[in-house]
Each structure stands twice: as structure tokens, then as C-alpha cells.
Protein backbone atom coordinates (compact mmCIF):
# COMPACT_ATOMS: atom_id res chain seq x y z
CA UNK A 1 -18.48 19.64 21.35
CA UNK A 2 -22.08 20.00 22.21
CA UNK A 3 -24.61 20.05 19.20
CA UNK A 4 -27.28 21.96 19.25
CA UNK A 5 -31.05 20.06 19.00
CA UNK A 6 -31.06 21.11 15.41
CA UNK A 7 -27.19 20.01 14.47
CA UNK A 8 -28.17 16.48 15.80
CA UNK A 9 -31.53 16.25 14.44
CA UNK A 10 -30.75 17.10 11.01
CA UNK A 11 -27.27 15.63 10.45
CA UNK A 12 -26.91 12.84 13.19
CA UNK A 13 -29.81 11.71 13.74
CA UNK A 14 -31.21 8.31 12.13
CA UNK A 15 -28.66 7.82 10.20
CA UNK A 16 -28.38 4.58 8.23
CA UNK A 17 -25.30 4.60 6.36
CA UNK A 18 -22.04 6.39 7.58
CA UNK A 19 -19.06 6.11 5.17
CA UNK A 20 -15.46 7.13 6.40
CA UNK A 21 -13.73 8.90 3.29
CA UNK A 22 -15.03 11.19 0.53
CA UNK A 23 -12.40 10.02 -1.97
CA UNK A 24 -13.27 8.15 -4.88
CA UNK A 25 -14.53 5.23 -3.66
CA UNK A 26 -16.99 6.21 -0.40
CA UNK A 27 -18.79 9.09 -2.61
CA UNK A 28 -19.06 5.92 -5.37
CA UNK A 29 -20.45 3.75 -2.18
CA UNK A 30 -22.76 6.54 -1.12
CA UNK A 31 -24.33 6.57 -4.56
CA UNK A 32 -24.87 3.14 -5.10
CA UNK A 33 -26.46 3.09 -1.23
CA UNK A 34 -28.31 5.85 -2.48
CA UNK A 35 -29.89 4.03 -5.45
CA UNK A 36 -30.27 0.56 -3.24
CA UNK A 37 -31.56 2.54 -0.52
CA UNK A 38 -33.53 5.89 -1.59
CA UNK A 39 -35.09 6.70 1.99
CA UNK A 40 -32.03 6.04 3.75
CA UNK A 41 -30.50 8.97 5.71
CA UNK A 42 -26.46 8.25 4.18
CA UNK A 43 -23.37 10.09 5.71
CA UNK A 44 -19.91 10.71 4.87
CA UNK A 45 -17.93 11.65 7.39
CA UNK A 46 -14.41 13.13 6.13
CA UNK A 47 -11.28 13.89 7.78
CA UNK A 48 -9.86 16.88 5.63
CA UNK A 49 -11.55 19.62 4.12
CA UNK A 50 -11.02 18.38 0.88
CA UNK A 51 -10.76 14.76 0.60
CA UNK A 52 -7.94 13.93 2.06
CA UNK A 53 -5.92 10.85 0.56
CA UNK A 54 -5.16 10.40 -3.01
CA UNK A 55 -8.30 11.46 -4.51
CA UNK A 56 -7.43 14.80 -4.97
CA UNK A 57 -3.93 14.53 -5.08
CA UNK A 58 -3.03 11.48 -7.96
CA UNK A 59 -1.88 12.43 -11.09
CA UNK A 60 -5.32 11.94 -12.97
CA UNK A 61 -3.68 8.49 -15.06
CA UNK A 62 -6.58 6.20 -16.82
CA UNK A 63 -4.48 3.49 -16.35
CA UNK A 64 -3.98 -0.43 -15.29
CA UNK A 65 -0.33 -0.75 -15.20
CA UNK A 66 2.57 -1.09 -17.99
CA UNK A 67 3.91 -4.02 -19.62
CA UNK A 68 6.99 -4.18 -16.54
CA UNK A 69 4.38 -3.69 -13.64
CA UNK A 70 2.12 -6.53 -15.19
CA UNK A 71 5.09 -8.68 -15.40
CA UNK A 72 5.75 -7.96 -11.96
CA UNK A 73 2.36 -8.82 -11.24
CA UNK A 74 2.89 -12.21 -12.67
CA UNK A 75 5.82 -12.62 -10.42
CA UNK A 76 3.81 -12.79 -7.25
CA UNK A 77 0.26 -13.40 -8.63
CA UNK A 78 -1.57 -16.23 -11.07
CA UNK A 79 -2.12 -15.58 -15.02
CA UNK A 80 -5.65 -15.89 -13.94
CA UNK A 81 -5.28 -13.09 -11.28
CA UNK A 82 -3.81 -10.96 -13.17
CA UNK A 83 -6.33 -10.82 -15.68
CA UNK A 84 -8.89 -10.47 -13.06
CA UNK A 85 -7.05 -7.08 -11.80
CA UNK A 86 -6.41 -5.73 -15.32
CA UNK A 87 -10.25 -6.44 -16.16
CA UNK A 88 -11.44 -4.67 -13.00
CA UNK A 89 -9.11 -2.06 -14.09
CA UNK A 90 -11.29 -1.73 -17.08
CA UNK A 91 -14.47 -1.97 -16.05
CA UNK A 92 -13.70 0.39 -12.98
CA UNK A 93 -12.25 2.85 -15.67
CA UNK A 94 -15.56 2.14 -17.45
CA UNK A 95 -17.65 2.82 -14.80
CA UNK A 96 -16.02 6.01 -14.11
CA UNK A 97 -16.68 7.54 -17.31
CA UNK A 98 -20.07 6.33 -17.65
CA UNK A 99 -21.45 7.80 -14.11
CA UNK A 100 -19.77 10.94 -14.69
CA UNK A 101 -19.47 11.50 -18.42
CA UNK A 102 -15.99 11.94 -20.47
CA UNK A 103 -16.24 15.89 -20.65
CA UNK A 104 -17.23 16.42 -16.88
CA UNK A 105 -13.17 14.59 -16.46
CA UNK A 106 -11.66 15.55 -19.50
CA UNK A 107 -11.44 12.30 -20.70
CA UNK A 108 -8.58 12.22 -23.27
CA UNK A 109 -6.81 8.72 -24.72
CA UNK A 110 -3.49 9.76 -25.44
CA UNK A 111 -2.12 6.83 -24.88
CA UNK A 112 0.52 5.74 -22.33
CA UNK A 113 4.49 4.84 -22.56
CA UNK A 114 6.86 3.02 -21.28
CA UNK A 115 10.40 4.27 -20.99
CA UNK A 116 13.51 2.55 -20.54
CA UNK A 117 17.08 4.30 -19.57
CA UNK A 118 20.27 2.43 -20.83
CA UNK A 119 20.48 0.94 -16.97
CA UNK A 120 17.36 -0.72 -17.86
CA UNK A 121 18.14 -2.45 -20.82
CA UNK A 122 17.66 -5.86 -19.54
CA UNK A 123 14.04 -4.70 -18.43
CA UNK A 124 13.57 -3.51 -22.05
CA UNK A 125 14.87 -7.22 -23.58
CA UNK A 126 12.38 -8.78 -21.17
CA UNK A 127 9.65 -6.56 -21.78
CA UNK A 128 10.31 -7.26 -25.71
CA UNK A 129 10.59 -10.66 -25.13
CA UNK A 130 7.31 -11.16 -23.19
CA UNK A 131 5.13 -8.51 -24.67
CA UNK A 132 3.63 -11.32 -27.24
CA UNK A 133 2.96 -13.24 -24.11
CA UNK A 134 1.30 -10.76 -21.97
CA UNK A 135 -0.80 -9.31 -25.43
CA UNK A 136 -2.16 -12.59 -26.10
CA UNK A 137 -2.85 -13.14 -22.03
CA UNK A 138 -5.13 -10.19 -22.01
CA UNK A 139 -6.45 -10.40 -25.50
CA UNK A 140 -9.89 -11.78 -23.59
CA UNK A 141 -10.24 -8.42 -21.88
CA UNK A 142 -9.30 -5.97 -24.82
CA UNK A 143 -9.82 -8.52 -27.80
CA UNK A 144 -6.64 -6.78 -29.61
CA UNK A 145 -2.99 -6.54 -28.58
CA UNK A 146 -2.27 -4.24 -25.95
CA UNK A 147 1.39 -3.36 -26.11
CA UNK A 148 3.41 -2.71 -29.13
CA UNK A 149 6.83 -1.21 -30.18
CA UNK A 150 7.19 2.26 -31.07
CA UNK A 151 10.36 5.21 -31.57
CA UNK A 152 11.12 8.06 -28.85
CA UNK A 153 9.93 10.98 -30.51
CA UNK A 154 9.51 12.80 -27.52
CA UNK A 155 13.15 13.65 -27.68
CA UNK A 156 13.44 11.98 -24.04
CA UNK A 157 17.36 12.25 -23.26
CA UNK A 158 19.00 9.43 -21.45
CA UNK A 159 16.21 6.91 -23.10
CA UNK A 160 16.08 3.97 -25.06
CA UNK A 161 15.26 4.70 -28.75
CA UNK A 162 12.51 2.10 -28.39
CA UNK A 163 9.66 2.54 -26.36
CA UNK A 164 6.69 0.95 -25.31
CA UNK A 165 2.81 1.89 -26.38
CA UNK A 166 -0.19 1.47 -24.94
CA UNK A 167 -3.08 2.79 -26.97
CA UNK A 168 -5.80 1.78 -24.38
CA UNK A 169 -4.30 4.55 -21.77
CA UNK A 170 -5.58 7.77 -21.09
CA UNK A 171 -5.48 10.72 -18.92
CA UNK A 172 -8.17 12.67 -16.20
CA UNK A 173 -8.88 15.61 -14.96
CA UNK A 174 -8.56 14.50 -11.39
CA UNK A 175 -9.88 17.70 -9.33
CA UNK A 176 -13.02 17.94 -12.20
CA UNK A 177 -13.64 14.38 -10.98
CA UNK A 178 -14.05 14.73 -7.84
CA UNK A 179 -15.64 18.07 -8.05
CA UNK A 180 -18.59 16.10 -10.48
CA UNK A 181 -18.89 12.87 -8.08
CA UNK A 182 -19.17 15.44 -4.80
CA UNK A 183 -21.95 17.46 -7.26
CA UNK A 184 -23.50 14.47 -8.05
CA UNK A 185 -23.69 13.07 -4.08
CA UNK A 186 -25.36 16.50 -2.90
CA UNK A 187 -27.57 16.53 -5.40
CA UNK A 188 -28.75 12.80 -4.27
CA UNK A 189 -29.52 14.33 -1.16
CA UNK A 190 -26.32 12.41 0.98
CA UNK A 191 -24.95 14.49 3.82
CA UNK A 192 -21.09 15.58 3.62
CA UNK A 193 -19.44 16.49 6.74
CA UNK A 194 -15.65 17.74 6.16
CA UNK A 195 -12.62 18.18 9.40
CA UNK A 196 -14.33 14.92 11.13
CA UNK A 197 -11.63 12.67 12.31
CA UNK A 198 -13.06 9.50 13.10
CA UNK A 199 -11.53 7.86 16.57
CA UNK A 200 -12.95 5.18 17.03
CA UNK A 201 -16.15 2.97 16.77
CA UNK A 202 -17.78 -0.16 18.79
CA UNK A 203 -20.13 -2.24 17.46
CA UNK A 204 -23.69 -2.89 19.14
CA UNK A 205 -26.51 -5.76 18.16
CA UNK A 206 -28.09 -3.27 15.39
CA UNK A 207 -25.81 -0.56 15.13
CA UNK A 208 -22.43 1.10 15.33
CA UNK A 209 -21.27 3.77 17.63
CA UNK A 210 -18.80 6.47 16.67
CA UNK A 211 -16.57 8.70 18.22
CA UNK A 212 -15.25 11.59 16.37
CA UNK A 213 -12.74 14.23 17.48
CA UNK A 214 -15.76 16.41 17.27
CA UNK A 215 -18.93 14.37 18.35
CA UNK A 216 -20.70 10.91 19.10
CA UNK A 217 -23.09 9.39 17.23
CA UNK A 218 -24.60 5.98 16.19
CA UNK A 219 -25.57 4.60 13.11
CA UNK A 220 -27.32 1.21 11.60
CA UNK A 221 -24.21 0.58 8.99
CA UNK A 222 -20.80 1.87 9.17
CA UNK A 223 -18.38 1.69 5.30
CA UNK A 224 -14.65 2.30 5.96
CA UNK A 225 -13.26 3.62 2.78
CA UNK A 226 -10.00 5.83 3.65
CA UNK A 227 -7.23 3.23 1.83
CA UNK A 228 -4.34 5.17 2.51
CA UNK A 229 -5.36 5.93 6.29
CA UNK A 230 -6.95 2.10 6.45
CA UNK A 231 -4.19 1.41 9.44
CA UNK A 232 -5.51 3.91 11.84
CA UNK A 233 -9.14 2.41 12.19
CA UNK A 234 -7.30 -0.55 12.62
CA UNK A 235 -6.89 -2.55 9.26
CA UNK A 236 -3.06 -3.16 9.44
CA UNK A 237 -3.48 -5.46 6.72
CA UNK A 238 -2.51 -1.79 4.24
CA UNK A 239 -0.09 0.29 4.55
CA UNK A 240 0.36 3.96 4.07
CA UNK A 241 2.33 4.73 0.79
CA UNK A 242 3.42 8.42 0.41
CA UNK A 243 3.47 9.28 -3.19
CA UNK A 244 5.06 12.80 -3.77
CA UNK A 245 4.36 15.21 -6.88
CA UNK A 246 5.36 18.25 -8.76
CA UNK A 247 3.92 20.44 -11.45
CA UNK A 248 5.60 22.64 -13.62
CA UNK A 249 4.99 26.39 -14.77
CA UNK A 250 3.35 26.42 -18.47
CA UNK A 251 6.03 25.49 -20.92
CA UNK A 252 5.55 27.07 -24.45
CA UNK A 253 5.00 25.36 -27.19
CA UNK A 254 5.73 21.65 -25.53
CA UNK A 255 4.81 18.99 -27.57
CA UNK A 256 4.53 15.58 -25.11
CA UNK A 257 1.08 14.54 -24.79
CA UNK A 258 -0.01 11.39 -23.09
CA UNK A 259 1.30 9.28 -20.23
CA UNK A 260 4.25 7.94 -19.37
CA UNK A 261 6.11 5.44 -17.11
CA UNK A 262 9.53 5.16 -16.10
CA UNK A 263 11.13 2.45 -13.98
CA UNK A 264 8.46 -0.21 -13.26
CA UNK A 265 6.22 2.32 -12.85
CA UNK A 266 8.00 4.09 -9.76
CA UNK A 267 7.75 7.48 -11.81
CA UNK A 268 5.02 8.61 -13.76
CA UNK A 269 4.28 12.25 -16.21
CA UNK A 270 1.57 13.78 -17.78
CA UNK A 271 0.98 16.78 -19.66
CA UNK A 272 -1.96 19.00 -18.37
CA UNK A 273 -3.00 22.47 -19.59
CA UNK A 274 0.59 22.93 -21.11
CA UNK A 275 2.48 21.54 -17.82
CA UNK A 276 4.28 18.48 -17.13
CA UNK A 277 2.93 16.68 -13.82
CA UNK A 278 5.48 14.42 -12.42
CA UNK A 279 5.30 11.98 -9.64
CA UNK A 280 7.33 9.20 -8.21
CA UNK A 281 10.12 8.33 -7.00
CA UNK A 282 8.91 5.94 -3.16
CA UNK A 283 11.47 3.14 -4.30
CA UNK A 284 14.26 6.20 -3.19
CA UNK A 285 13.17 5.66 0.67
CA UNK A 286 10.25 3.17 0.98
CA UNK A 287 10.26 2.71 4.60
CA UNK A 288 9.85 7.01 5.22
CA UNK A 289 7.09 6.53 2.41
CA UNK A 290 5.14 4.65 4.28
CA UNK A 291 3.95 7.19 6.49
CA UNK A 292 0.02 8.84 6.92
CA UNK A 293 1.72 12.51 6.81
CA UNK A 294 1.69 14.53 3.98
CA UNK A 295 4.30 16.14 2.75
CA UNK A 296 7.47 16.32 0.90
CA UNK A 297 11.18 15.33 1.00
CA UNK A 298 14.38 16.56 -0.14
CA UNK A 299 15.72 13.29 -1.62
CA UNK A 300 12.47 12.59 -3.70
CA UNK A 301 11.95 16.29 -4.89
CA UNK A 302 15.34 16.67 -6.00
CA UNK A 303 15.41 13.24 -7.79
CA UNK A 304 12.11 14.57 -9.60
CA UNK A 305 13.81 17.88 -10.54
CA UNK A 306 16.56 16.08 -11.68
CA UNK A 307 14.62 14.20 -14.11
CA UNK A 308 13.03 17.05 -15.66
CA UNK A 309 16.09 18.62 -16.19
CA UNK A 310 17.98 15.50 -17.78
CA UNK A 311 15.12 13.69 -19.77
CA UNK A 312 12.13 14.57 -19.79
CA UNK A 313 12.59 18.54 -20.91
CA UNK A 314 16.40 18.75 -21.63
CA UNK A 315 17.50 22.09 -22.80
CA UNK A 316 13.86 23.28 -22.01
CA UNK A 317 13.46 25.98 -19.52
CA UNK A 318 11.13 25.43 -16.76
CA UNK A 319 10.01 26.48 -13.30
CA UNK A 320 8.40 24.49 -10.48
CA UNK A 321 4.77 25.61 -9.71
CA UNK A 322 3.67 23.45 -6.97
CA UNK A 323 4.53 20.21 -4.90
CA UNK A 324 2.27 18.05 -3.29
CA UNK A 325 1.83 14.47 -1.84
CA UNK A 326 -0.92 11.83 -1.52
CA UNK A 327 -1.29 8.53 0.70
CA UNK A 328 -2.30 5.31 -1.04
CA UNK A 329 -3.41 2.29 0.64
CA UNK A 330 -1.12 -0.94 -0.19
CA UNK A 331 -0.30 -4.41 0.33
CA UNK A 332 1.57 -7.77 -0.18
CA UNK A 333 -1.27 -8.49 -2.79
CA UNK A 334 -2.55 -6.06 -5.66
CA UNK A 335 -6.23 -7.17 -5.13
CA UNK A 336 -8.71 -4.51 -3.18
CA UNK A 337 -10.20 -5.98 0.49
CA UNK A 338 -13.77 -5.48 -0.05
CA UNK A 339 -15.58 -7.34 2.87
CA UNK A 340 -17.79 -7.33 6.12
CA UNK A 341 -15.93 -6.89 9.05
CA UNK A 342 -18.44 -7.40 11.20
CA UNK A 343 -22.22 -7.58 11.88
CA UNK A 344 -22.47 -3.79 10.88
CA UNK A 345 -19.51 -3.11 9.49
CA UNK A 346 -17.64 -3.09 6.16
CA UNK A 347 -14.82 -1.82 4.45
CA UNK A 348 -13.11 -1.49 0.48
CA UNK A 349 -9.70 -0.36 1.10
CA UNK A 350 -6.24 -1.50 -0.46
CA UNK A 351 -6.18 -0.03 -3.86
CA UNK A 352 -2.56 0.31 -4.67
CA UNK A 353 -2.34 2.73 -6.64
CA UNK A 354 -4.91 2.23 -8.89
CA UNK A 355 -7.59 4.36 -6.76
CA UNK A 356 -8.65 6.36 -10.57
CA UNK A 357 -9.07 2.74 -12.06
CA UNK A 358 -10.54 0.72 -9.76
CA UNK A 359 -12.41 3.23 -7.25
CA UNK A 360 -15.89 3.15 -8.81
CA UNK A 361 -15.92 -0.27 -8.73
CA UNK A 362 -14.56 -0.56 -5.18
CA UNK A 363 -17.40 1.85 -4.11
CA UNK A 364 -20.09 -0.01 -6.22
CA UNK A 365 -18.96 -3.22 -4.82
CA UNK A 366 -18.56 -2.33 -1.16
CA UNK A 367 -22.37 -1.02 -0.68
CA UNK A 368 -23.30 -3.86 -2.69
CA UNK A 369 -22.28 -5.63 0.57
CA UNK A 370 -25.06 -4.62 2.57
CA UNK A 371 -28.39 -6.50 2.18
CA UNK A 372 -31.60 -4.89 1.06
């Protein structure tokens, strides 16, 4: 494609900061740069024309992970690290909400559940039997316990009669988020550009050089924050994890508010403007899941469908309004890769999962990388 004088004079030229991805955490990068760097020409380069991973396509959960995935955690992490994640799970959450305000989200703490079926009862026994542990382990990040025992009064079918609260979980509007944080980049003067696919980039004494599907360019500092599509620039260190969703027609008069979790987390609902949103269900076929294409599947939709119909709204009727997909970025480990790759070049990536959580913080701490 050749650019006119003007195109590359006012949108390629002299640029300081590029960032790859205008998902939660490279507009979050691009504002901290922004306040570290208030001269600098900064640059997002994105590869759909909406952002194009899981920004825009998560479930909107302000969570960091039920009593089962934390115990999980603790299978394959320290106690120490575990509190570490949960607390930048906070903070990130905290951040969040104070850079873009609770009514610009729709902010609401609802609290979260965990369900269990009757296969799961041996989950439910350990949960019960650990939950004293795990509320005292993270009583130095919440100073009160975090999980507690409560009744199904949801009328969940196919459910345990106990079930497990959270009171510190809440719930997003995930498209008024992004909408805000893409307001609130314009407005600090950094440049958007949306259907860029980056190709490739080299790196030179004092500067990068990329190649886009659409045009070359250089610039002084280059910020790789695509998670989900991490692998193709070369970071094989995440993987692509395809997490599918559907929404439901209004339902009158339904009654569940909050969030939920079923099955270590693998499925996940919400209520939004009368709806349910339900996603889940990668543990079906992990290895077709971990894929950079969007879209849906058979197996996973129907499994989905099939749990509206036999828990979640039994004897409700309900219609499908939309399906949709979104690609996380994860790993062996649960902890984000936030480092320098090179002289010029950086990257936050692996989020797994947690991208509404943790993002902020991932942004904040990724331009925090380069030196004033």
C-alpha cells in the first residue's frame, strides 16, 4: 500500500510508542505511556476492527477465581503465589474502576457462586473442607473471610443444595468498558489504527521496524499486548484458548442475579439486562480450543444449550440470541509475562483468563517497563 505524504506524516511518522492490541491491557499501556510520556507520538496498531481478542468478547466477570480454581491454583503454585495472583486480581479490579469510574462499567457486586452437581460431590466435601483454609490464607488481602456456605435459591436443577458465596464478586459491563478506555485514549491524543495485522518486526540499535499487511514503518519502542494471539509474533510460551459464548433472548420476570461458576470454573453465567450470558465449556475439546480462529462448535454449543435447559432455567422458556467466541492467552503458570524482550521491545501477555481482573494492571505495569 502506498501512503500518501500526509498518511505517513501524521500517523507514521516519529512515532515513539507502538502497542500491538487495543484490548484491555495496550489501551491501559498507552495511557500510562501517555502520562510518563506527554509529548510522545503513541500508537496502537490493531488487528480487528473492534478489538479483537477477549476484550470485547468475555463475559464482563469482576472476578479472581472460586474457591475450586484457587485450590487448583495451590496444586501447581506456592501459598505465597497464590496470594500474589489473587491480590493482583484485586488491585487490577481496583484499578479498573478507579480509571474509568463504576457507572461508566456498570459496576454491580452481586456476588459470585459456586455450584456443584451431584457428580461433583467430592469437589464440594473438599471445597467445605478447605474453605477455612483458603479464607484465612487470603484474609491479608481482603481482611475478612472470603468464602462462606449458603442454600440454592436459584432453583438450579441438577445442583447441590449447598452452594458456595463469594461476596467480594461482581459483574461489568464489558462493551461500556471498552467503549470508556477507547474514549478516554482519543481524548489523550494516542493514535488508533484498526484492520492492521502486524507481520513481523526486526529490531535496530534505537528502534524497531514493522511490517504490517498494510504498511512499513519504524518506531523508537514497540509493546506487544495481543495475549490470546501472543504465539503468532512469536511468544510460544501462551497459547491460544478459544472460549465460546451464548446469550439468551430477555426472559421475563427472571430472578438470578450475580455470577456463577460451575465445574472448576470451566462454565461461567451472568445475568445482563434480563438475559442469561453463558460461557464455557473448553475442557469438552481442549486441544480444538486452542486455536487463534474465532468461532463456534457444535459439541460446546450444544453442551451450553443443554445446560440452560436442565439447570440453570428448567421449565423456563428461552431462545438463543447470539453466539460468540473470544481467544485468551494461557500457560503452564497463572502469572502474566510482563518483560523486555529486547533492547526496544516489550511485551504483557499471558492473562488466563483473568484479562477484566488483571488487564489494567498488566497495561500499567508493562509501560512502566520503559525508562523515562
Amino acid at each position: 500500500m502506498n501512503l500518501s505524504y500526509w498518511e505517513h506524516q501524521s500517523w507514521l511518522s516519529n512515532i515513539e510508542h507502538t502497542i500491538i492490541g487495543s484490548g484491555i491491557v495496550g489501551l491501559n499501556a498507552a495511557l500510562r505511556l501517555r502520562e510518563k510520556f506527554p509529548k510522545d507520538n503513541i500508537l496502537i496498531l490493531e488487528r480487528g476492527f473492534l478489538p479483537n481478542g477477549a476484550s470485547t468478547k468475555n463475559a464482563g466477570f469482576a472476578c479472581f477465581g472460586s474457591l475450586s480454581e484457587i485450590m487448583d491454583d495451590l496444586n501447581s503454585h506456592s501459598e505465597e503465589e497464590v496470594v500474589q495472583l489473587v491480590q493482583k486480581r484485586v488491585d487490577g479490579l481496583a484499578l479498573l474502576r478507579e480509571t474509568l469510574g463504576d457507572n461508566a462499567i456498570d459496576f454491580n457486586l452481586w456476588g459470585g457462586y459456586e455450584l456443584f452437581t451431584p457428580e461433583d460431590r467430592s469437589l464440594l466435601e473438599e471445597c467445605h473442607s478447605k474453605m477455612d483454609y483458603v479464607n484465612k490464607l487470603l484474609n491479608p488481602v481482603f481482611n475478612e473471610d472470603v468464602f462462606s456456605k449458603v442454600p440454592n435459591k436459584f432453583n438450579f436443577k441438577k445442583i447441590e443444595e449447598v452452594v458456595i458465596f463469594n461476596k467480594f464478586e461482581g459483574q461489568i459491563n464489558t462493551g461500556k468498558m471498552m467503549e470508556a478506555l477507547l474514549q478516554k485514549a482519543r481524548k489523550a491524543g494516542i493514535k488508533i489504527l484498526n484492520n492492521i495485522s502486524v507481520e513481523e518486526f526486526s529490531e535496530g540499535d534505537s528502534s524497531v521496524k514493522i511490517k504490517t499487511d498494510q504498511f512499513e514503518f519504524s518506531t523508537k519502542k514497540l509493546l506487544i499486548a495481543t495475549n490470546g494471539f501472543a504465539s503468532q509474533l512469536g511468544l510460544e510460551s501462551v497459547k491460544p484458548a478459544r472460549a465460546q459464548v451464548l446469550i439468551t433472548k430477555p426472559i421475563e420476570n427472571l430472578q438470578i442475579k450475580g455470577t456463577f461458576h460451575l465445574d472448576k470454573g470451566f462454565y461461567y453465567f451472568r445475568n445482563i439486562d434480563n438475559r442469561i450470558l453463558l460461557g464455557g465449556g473448553r475442557n469438552l475439546d481442549i486441544e480444538t480450543e486452542e486455536t487463534t480462529t474465532l468461532g463456534e462448535t457444535a459439541l460446546i454449543q450444544n453442551k451450553l444449550e443443554a445446560l440452560l435447559r436442565e439447570t440453570i432455567l428448567p421449565n423456563v422458556d428461552f431462545e438463543i440470541d447470539r453466539r460468540w467466541s473470544g481467544i485468551m492467552g494461557v500457560g503452564i503458570q497463572k502469572k502474566p509475562i510482563i518483560k523486555q524482550l529486547s533492547n526496544n521491545t516489550y511485551c504483557g501477555v499471558r492473562l488466563g483468563g483473568m484479562g477484566v481482573a488483571i488487564g489494567s494492571l498488566v497495561g500499567r505495569e508493562l509501560a512502566d517497563l520503559i525508562p523515562h
